[in-house]
C-alpha atoms as a PDB file:
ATOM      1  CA  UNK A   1     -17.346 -10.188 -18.840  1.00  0.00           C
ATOM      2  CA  UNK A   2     -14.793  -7.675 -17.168  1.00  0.00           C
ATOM      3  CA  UNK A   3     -16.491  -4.217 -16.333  1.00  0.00           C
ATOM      4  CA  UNK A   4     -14.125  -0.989 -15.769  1.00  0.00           C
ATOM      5  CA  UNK A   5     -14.953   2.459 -14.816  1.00  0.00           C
ATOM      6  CA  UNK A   6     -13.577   5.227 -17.341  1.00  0.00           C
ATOM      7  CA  UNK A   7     -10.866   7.578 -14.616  1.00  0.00           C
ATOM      8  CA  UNK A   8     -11.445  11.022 -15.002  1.00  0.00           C
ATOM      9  CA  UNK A   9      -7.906  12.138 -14.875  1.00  0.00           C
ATOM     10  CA  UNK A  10      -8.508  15.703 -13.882  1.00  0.00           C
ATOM     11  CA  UNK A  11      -9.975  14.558 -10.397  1.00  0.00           C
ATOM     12  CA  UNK A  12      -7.424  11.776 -10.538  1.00  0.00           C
ATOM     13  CA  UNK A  13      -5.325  11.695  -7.408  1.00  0.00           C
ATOM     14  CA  UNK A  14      -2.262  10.432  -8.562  1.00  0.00           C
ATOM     15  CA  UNK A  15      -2.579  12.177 -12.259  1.00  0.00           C
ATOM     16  CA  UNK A  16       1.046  14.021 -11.886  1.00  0.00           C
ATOM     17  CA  UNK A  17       2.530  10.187 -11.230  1.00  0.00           C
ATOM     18  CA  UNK A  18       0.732   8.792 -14.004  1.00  0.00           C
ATOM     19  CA  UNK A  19       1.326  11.677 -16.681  1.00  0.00           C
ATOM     20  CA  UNK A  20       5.325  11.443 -15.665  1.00  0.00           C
ATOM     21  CA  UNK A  21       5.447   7.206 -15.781  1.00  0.00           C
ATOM     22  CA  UNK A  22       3.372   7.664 -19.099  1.00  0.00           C
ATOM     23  CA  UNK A  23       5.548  10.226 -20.575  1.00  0.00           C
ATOM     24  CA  UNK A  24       8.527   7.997 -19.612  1.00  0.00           C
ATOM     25  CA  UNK A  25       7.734   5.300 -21.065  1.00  0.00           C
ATOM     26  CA  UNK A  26       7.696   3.162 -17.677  1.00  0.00           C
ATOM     27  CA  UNK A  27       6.331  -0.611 -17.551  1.00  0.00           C
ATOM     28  CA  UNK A  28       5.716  -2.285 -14.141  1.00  0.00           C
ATOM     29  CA  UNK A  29       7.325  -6.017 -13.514  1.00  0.00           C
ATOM     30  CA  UNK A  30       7.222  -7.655  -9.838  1.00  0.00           C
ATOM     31  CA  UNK A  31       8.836 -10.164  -8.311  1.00  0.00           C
ATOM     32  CA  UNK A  32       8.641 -11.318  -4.414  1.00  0.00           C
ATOM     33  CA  UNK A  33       9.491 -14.278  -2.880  1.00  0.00           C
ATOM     34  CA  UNK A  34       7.052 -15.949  -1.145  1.00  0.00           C
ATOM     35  CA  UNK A  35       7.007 -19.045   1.128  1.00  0.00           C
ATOM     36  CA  UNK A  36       4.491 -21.563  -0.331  1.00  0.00           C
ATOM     37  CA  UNK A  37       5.423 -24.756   2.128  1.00  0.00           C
ATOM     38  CA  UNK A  38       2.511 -24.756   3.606  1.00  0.00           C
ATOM     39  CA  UNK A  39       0.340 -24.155   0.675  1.00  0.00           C
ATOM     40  CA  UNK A  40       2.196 -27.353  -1.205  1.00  0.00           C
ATOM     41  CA  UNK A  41       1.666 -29.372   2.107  1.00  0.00           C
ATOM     42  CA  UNK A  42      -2.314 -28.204   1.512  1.00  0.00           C
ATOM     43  CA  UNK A  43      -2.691 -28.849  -1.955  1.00  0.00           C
ATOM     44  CA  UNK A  44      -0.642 -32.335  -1.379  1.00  0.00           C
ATOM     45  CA  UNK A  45      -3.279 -33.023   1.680  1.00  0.00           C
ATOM     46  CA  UNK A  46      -6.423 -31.847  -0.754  1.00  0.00           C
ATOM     47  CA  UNK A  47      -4.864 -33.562  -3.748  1.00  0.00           C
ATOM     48  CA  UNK A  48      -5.282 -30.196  -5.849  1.00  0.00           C
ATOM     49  CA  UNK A  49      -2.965 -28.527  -8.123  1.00  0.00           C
ATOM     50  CA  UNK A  50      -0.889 -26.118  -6.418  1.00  0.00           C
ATOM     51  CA  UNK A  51      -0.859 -24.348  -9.653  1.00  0.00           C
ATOM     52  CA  UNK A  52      -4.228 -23.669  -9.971  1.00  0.00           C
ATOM     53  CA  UNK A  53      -4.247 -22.842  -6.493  1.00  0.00           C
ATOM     54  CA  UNK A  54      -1.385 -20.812  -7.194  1.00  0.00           C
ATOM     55  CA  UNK A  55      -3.127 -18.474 -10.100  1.00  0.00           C
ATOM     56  CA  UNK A  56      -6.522 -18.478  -8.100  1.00  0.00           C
ATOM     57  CA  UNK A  57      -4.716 -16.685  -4.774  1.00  0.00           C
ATOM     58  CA  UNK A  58      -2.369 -14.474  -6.590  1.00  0.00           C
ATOM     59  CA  UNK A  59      -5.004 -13.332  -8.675  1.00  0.00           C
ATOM     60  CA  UNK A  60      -7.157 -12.659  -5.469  1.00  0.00           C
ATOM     61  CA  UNK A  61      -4.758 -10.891  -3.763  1.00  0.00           C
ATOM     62  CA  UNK A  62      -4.215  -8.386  -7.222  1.00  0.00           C
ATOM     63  CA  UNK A  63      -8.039  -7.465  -7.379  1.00  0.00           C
ATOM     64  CA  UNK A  64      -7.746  -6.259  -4.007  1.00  0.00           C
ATOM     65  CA  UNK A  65      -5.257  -3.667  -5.014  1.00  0.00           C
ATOM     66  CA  UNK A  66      -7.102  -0.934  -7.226  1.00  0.00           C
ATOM     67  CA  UNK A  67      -3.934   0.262  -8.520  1.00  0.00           C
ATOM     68  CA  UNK A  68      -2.899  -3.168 -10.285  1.00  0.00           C
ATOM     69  CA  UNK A  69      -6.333  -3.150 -11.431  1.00  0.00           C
ATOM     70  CA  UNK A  70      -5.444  -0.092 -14.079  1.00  0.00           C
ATOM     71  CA  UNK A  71      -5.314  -0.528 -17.906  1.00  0.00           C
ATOM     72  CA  UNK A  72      -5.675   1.776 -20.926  1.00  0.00           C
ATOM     73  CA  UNK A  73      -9.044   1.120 -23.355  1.00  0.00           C
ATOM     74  CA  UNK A  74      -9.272   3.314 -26.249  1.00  0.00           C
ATOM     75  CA  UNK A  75      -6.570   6.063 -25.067  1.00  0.00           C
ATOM     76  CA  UNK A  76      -8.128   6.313 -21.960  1.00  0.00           C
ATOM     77  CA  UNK A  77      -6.804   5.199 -18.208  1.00  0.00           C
ATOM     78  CA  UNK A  78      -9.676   2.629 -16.609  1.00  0.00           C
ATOM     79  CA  UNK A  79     -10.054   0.583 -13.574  1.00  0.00           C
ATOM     80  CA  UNK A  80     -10.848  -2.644 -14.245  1.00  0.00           C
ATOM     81  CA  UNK A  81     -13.836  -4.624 -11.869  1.00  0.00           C
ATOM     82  CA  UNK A  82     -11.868  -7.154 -11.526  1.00  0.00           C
ATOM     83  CA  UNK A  83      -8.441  -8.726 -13.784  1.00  0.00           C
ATOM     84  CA  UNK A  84      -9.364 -11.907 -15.090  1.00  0.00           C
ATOM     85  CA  UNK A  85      -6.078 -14.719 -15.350  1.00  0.00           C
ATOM     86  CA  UNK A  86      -6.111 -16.884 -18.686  1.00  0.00           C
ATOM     87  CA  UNK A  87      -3.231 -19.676 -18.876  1.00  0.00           C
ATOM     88  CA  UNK A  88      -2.836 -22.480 -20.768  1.00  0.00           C
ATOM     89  CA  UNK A  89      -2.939 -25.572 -19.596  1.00  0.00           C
ATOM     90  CA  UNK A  90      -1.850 -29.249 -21.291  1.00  0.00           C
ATOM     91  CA  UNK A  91      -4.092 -32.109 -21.608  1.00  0.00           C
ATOM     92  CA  UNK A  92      -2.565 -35.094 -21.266  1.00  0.00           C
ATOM     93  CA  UNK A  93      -5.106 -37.649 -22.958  1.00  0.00           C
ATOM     94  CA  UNK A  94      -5.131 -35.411 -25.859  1.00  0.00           C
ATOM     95  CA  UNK A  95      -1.805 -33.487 -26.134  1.00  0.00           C
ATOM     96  CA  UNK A  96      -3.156 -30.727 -26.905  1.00  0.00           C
ATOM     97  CA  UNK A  97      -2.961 -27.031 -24.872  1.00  0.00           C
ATOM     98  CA  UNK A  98      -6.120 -24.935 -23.867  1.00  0.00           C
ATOM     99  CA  UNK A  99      -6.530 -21.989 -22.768  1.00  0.00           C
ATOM    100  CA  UNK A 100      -8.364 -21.751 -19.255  1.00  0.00           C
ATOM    101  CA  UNK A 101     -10.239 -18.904 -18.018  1.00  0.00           C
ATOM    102  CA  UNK A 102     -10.817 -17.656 -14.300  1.00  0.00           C
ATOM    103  CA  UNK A 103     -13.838 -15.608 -14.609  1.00  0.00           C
ATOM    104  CA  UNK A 104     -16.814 -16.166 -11.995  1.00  0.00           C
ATOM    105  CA  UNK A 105     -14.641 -18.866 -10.334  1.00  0.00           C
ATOM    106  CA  UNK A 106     -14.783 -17.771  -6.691  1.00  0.00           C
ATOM    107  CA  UNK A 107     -13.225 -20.531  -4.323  1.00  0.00           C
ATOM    108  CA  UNK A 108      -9.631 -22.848  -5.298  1.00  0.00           C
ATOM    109  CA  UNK A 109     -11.575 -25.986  -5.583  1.00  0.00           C
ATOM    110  CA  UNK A 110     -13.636 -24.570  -8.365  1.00  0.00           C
ATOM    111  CA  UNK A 111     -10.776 -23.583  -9.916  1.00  0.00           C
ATOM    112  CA  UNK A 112      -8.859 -27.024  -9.338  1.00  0.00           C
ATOM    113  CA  UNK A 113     -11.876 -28.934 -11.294  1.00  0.00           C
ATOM    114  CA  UNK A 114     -11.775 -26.409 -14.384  1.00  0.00           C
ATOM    115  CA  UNK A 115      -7.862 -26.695 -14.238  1.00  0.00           C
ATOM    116  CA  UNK A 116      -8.347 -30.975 -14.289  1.00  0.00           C
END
């Protein structure tokens, strides 16, 4: 399970920013563009899904950014340990959707075999 530290917000570097974005009302959405040819031509070569291998590197690259690791728990502002992805995913042989979990998965080709 997902630890998180409790931010004391009157030591809290950026506490002006969040106190204005929190009295606003402010969400946060992203979008970038990325070039993924050469991880398709990988996951093509490895015969993995390049959507698990997709949600395993995006997620890595978020954790290492403390900032998108924020969240509120019980009125307070925390820092997560780490965000853990959940997606669903469809099963073919039984046509049914599950939901998949990344925690403690630490490499794309343990991720791949959950995914499968």
């Amino acid at each position: 399970m997902t630890t998180y530290q409790v931010i004391d917000l009157d030591s809290f570097p950026r506490r002006n920013y969040y106190e204005y974005f929190m009295s606003t009302d402010t969400t946060f959405e992203m979008t970038a563009k990325i070039d993924v040819t050469l991880a398709v031509k990988k996951c093509k070569d490895e015969s993995i899904s390049f959507y698990a291998y997709s949600i395993f590197n995006l997620t890595k690259s978020v954790n290492e950014i403390p900032n998108l690791r924020y969240a509120h728990i019980d009125k307070q502002l925390v820092e997560r340990q780490e965000l853990v992805p959940t997606f669903t995913n469809f099963n073919q042989e039984t046509e049914l959707f599950y939901s998949l979990w990344l925690e403690g998965l630490t490499n794309y080709k343990s991720v791949d075999i959950e995914y499968k």
